[in-house]
Protein backbone atom coordinates (compact mmCIF):
# COMPACT_ATOMS: atom_id res chain seq x y z
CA UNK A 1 2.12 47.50 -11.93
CA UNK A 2 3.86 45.81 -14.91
CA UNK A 3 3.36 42.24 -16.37
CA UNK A 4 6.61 41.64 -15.46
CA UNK A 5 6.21 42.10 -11.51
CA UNK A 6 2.98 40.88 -11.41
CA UNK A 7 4.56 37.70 -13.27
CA UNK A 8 7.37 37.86 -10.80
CA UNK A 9 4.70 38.09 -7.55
CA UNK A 10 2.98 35.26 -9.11
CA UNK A 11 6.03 33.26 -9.14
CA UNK A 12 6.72 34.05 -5.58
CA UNK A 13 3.43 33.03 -4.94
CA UNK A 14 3.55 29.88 -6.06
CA UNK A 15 7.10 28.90 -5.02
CA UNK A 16 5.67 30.01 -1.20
CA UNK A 17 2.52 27.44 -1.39
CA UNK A 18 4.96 24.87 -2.92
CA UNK A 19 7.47 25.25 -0.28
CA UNK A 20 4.42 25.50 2.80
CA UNK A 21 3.88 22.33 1.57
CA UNK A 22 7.18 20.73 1.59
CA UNK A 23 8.07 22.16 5.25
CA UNK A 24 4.33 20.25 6.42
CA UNK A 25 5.89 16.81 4.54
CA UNK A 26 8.96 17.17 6.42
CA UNK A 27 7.46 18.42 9.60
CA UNK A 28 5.35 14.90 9.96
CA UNK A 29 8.05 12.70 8.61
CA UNK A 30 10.30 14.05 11.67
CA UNK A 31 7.69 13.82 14.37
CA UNK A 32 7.10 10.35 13.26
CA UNK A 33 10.71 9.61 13.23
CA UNK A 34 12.16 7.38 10.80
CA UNK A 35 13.85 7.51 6.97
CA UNK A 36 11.45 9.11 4.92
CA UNK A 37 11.05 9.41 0.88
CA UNK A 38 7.38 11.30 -0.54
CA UNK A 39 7.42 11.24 -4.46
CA UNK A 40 3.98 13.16 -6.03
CA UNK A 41 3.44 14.15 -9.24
CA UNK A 42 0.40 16.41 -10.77
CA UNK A 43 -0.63 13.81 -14.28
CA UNK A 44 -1.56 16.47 -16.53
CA UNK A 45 1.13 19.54 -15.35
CA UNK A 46 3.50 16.85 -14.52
CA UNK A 47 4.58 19.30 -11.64
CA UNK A 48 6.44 17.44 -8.98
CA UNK A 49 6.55 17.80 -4.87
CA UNK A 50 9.50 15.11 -3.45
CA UNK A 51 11.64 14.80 -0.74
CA UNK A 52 14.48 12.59 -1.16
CA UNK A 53 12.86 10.87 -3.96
CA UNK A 54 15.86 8.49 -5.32
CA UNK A 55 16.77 6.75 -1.73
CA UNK A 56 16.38 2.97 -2.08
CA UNK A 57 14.02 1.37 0.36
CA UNK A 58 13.30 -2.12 0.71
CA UNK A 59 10.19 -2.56 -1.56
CA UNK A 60 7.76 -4.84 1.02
CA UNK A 61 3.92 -5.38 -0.98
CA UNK A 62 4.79 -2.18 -2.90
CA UNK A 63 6.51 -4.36 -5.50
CA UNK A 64 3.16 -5.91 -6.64
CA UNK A 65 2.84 -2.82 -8.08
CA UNK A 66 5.45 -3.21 -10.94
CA UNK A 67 4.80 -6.85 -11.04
CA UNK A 68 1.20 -6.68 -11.77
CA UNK A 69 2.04 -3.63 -14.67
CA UNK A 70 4.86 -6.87 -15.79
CA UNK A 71 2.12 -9.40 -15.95
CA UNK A 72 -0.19 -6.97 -18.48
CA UNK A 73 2.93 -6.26 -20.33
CA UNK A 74 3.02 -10.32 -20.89
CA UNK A 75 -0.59 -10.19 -22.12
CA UNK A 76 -0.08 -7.86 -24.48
CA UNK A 77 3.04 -9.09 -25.94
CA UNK A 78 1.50 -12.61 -26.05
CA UNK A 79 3.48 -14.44 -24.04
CA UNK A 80 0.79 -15.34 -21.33
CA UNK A 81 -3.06 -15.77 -20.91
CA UNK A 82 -4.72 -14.30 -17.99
CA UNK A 83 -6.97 -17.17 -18.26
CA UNK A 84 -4.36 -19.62 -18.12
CA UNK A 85 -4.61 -21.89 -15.11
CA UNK A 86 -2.01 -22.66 -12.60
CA UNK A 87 -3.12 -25.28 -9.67
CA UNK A 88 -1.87 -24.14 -6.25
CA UNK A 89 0.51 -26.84 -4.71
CA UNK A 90 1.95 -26.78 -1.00
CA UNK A 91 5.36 -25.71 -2.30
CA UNK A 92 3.88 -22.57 -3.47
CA UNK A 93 2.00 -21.44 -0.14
CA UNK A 94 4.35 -18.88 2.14
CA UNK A 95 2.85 -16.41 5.46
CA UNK A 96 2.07 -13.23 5.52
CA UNK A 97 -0.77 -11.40 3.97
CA UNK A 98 -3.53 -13.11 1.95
CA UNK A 99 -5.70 -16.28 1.85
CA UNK A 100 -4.40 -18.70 -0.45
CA UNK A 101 -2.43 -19.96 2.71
CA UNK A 102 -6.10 -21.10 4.21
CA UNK A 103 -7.00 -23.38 0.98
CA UNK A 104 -6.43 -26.49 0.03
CA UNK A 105 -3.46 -27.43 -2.11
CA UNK A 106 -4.74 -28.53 -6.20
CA UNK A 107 -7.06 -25.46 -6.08
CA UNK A 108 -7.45 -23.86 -9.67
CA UNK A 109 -6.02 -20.48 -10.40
CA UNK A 110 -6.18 -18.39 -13.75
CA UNK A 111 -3.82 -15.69 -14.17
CA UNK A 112 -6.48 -12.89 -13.44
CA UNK A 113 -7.36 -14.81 -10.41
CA UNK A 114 -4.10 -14.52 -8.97
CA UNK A 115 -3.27 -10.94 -10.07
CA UNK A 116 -6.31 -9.95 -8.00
CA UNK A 117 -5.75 -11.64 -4.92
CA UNK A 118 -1.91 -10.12 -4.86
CA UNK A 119 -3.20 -6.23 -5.03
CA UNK A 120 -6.99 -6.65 -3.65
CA UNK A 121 -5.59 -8.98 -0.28
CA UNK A 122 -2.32 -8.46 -1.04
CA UNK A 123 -1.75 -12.27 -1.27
CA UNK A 124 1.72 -13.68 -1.05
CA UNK A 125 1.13 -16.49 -2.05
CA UNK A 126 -0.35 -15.22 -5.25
CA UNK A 127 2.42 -12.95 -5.62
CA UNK A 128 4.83 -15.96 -5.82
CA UNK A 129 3.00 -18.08 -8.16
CA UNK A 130 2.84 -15.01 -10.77
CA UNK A 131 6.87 -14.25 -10.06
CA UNK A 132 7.33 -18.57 -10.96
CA UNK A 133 4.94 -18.02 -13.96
CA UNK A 134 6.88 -14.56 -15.49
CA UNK A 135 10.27 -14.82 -14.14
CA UNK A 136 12.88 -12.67 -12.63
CA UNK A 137 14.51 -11.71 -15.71
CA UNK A 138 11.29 -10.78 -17.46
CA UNK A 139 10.22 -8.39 -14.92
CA UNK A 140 13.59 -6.85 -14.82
CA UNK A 141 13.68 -6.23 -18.49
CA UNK A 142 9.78 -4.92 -18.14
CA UNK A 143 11.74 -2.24 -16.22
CA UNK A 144 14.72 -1.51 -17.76
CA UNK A 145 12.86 -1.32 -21.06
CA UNK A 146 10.31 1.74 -19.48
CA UNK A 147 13.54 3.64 -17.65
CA UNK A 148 13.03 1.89 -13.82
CA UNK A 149 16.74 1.50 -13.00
CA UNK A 150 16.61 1.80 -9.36
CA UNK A 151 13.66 0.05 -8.85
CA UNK A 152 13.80 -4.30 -8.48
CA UNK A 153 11.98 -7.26 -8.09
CA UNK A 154 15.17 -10.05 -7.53
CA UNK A 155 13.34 -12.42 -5.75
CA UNK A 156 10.54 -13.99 -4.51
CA UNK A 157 8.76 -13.01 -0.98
CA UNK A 158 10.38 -14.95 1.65
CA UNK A 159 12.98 -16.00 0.05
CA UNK A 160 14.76 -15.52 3.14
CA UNK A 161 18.35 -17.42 1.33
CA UNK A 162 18.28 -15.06 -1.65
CA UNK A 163 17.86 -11.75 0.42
CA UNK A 164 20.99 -13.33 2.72
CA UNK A 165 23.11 -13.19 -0.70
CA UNK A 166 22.14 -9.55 -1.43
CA UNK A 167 19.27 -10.78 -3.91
CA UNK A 168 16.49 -8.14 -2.77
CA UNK A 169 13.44 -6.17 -4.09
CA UNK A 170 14.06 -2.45 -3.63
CA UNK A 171 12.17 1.09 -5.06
CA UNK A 172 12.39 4.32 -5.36
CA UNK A 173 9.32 7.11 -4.34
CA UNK A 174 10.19 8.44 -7.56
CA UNK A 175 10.17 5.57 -9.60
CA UNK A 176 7.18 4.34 -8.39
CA UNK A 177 4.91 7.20 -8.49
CA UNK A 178 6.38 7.88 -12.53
CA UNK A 179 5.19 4.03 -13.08
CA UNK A 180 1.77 5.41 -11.51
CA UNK A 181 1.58 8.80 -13.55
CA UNK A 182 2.20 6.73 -17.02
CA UNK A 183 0.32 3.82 -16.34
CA UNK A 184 -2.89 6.62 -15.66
CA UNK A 185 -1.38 8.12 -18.71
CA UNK A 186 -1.42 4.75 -20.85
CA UNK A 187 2.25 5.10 -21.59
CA UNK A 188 3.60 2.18 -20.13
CA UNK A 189 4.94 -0.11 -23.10
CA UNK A 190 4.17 -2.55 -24.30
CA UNK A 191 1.09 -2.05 -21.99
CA UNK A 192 -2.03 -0.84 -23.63
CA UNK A 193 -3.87 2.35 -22.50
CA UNK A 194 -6.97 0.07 -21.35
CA UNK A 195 -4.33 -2.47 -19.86
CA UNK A 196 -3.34 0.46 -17.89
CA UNK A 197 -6.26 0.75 -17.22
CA UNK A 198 -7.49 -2.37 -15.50
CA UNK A 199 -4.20 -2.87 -13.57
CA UNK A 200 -5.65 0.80 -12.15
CA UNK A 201 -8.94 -0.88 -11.76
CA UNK A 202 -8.03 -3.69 -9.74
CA UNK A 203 -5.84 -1.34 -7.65
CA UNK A 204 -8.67 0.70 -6.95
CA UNK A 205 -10.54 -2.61 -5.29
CA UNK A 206 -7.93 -3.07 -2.58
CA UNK A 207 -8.71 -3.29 0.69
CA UNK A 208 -6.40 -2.35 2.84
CA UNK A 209 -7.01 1.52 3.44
CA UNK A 210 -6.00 3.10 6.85
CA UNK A 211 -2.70 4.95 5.33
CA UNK A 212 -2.91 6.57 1.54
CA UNK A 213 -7.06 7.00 1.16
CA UNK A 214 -7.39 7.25 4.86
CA UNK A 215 -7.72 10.72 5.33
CA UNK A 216 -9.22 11.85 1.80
CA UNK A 217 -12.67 12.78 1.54
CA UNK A 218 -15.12 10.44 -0.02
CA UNK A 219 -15.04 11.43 -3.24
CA UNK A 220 -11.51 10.96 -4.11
CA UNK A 221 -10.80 7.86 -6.41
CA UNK A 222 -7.78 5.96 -4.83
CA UNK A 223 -5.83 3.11 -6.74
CA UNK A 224 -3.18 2.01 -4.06
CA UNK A 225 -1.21 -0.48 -2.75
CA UNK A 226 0.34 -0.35 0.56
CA UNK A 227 3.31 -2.16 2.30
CA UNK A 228 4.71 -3.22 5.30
CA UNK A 229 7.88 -5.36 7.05
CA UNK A 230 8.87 -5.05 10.46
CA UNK A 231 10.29 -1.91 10.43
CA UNK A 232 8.71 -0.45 7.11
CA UNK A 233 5.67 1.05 5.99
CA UNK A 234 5.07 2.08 2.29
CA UNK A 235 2.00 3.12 0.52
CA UNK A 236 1.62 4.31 -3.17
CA UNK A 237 -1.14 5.44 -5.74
CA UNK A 238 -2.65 7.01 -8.62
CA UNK A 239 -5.38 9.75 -6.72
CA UNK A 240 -8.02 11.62 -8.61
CA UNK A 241 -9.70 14.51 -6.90
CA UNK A 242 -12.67 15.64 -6.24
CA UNK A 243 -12.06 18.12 -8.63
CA UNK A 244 -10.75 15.80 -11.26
CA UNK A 245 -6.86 16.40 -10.51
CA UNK A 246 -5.24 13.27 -11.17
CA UNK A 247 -1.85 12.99 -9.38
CA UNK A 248 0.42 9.93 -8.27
CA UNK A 249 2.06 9.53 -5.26
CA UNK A 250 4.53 7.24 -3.26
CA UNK A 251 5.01 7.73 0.53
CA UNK A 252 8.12 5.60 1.90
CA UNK A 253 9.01 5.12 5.72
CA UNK A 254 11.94 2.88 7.21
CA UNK A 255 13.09 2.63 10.95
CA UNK A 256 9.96 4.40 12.46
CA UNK A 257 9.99 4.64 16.08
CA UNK A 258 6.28 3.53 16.16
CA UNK A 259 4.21 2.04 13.57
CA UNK A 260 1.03 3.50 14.32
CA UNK A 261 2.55 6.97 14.56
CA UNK A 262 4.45 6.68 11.40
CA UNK A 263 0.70 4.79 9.41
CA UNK A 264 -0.90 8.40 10.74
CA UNK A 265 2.55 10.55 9.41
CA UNK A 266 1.59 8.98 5.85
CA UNK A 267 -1.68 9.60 6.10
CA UNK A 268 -1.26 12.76 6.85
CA UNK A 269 1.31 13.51 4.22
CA UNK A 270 -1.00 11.67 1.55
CA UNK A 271 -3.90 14.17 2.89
CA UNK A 272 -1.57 17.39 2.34
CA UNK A 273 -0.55 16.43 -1.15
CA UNK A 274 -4.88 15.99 -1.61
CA UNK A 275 -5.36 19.17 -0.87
CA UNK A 276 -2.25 20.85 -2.79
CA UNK A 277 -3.42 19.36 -6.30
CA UNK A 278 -7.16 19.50 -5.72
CA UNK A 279 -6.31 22.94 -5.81
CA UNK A 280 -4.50 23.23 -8.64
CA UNK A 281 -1.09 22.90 -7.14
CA UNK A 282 1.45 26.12 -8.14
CA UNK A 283 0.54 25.65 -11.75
CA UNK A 284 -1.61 29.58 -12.69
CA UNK A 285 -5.10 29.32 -13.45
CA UNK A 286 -6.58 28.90 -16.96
C-alpha cells in the first residue's frame, strides 16, 4: 500500500473517531432536551470538537470566569492590590450562592479574599463588590483587548433594572473555553503566565462538582466553574488528563426540560470529551 492511501485511511480514521464523538455530544444534548452549545479544545494541538459554539447564552456564575482573569489583568497593570481592603456594607449583600450574605456588615475584605469566595463558593456577593471595585468598562476593554467580542459582563448580578433595559452578561462556548486554553497557555495579556496561573489555581479549589469533574476519574486535574439560573445550567474548565492532555472545555444548556437530567447530559458530555483527548484525540501519534 502507498503512503498516500495509508495517509488517506489515516485521515478517515480520524475524521470517523472525531465525528463518533460529535454524534454522542449531540445524542445527550437531545435526550436531555434543551439549547445546547459544547466548545473543547486540545491546549497543545489546539484541535477543536464544538457544536454550535458562537450561540449567545445568558452567562449565570460562568462570568466569574472572565471577571476573575479581569481582576489579575488589574494587578498586573497596577491599577489594583489584591491586598487592598474593601469593608462589606449591607448595600453590597444580594441572594444566591455564597456566604458573605450570612456575615455581618463592616467585615474586612482584601481583594484576594473576595476573588476566592466568587470562584471557590461562587459568592455573589463577592462577585459584586469586585465588579464596584474594577468597573464595567474595564472588564469590557479586558475583553475586547484579548479578541472576546461576543462574550459580556454589563452588569452586576441581580441587577434585575439593568437586565429589564437589555443590560445583560452573555458568553459564548467558544469564547470561553479559548479564554481557558490561553490562560493554561499564559497568553492572556496583560496577564502574566503565573497570574494565569493562580486564577487556574483558585479555580481548581471550587467546590461545586456534580457536572464538569463529576464523571472523570480521580486523577484528572479540573479547574472549573459552573453556573446556573432557573432555566440554565453552564459549566466550563481547563482539564488535564491522566495522561497529561490538557484541554479546555465549555458545556452550555438553556430551556432544559429537567435540571437534573440536563446536570447528568453535561456530565456526560464533559466525560466523552475526557476520554477523546486522554487519548490523543484525532491528532497521529508521535
Amino acid at each position: 500500500m502507498s503512503d498516500e492511501s495509508v495517509a488517506a485511511m489515516a485521515d478517515v480514521e480520524e475524521r470517523s473517531e472525531k465525528q463518533i464523538l460529535l454524534t454522542a455530544i449531540q445524542r445527550e444534548a437531545r435526550l436531555a432536551g434543551g439549547r445546547w452549545a459544547v466548545s473543547a479544545i486540545g491546549c497543545e494541538s489546539g484541535e477543536e470538537i464544538s457544536l454550535h459554539p458562537d450561540d449567545l447564552f445568558p452567562a449565570a456564575s460562568v462570568i466569574k470566569v472572565p471577571l476573575l482573569a479581569a481582576l489579575y489583568a488589574a494587578r498586573d497593570t497596577g491599577l489594583v492590590s489584591l491586598d487592598e481592603v474593601r469593608e462589606l456594607r449591607q448595600e453590597d449583600v444580594v441572594g444566591g450562592s455564597g456566604v458573605l450574605l450570612e456575615l455581618h456588615p463592616g467585615l474586612p475584605l482584601t481583594l484576594e479574599d473576595l476573588a476566592r469566595l466568587m470562584i471557590v463558593v461562587s459568592d455573589n456577593t463577592a462577585t459584586n463588590m469586585l465588579i464596584d471595585r474594577l468597573g464595567v468598562p474595564f472588564i469590557e476593554e479586558f475583553l475586547l483587548s484579548n479578541g472576546f467580542r461576543r462574550m459580556k459582563l454589563q452588569r452586576r448580578l441581580f441587577d434585575l433594572d439593568a437586565r429589564a433595559q437589555g443590560r445583560d452578561n452573555l458568553i459564548t462556548a467558544g469564547e470561553v473555553a479559548e479564554l481557558l486554553r490561553r490562560m493554561h497557555l499564559g497568553d492572556l495579556p496583560p496577564l502574566s503566565p503565573a497570574s494565569c496561573e493562580e486564577c487556574l489555581s483558585i479555580m481548581r479549589r471550587q467546590q461545586h462538582r456534580e457536572k464538569l469533574p463529576a464523571l472523570l476519574p480521580p486523577g484528572a486535574v479540573v479547574a472549573s466553574k459552573p453556573g446556573g439560573l432557573e432555566d440554565v445550567t453552564h459549566d466550563c474548565g481547563l482539564v488535564i488528563t491522566e495522561s497529561g492532555k490538557a484541554y479546555s472545555v465549555a458545556i452550555l444548556c438553556a430551556d432544559f426540560r429537567d435540571r437534573r437530567a440536563a446536570e447528568h447530559a453535561v456530565a456526560l458530555i464533559s466525560l466523552r470529551l475526557y476520554e477523546y483527548f486522554d487519548s490523543g484525540g484525532s491528532q497521529p501519534a508521535d
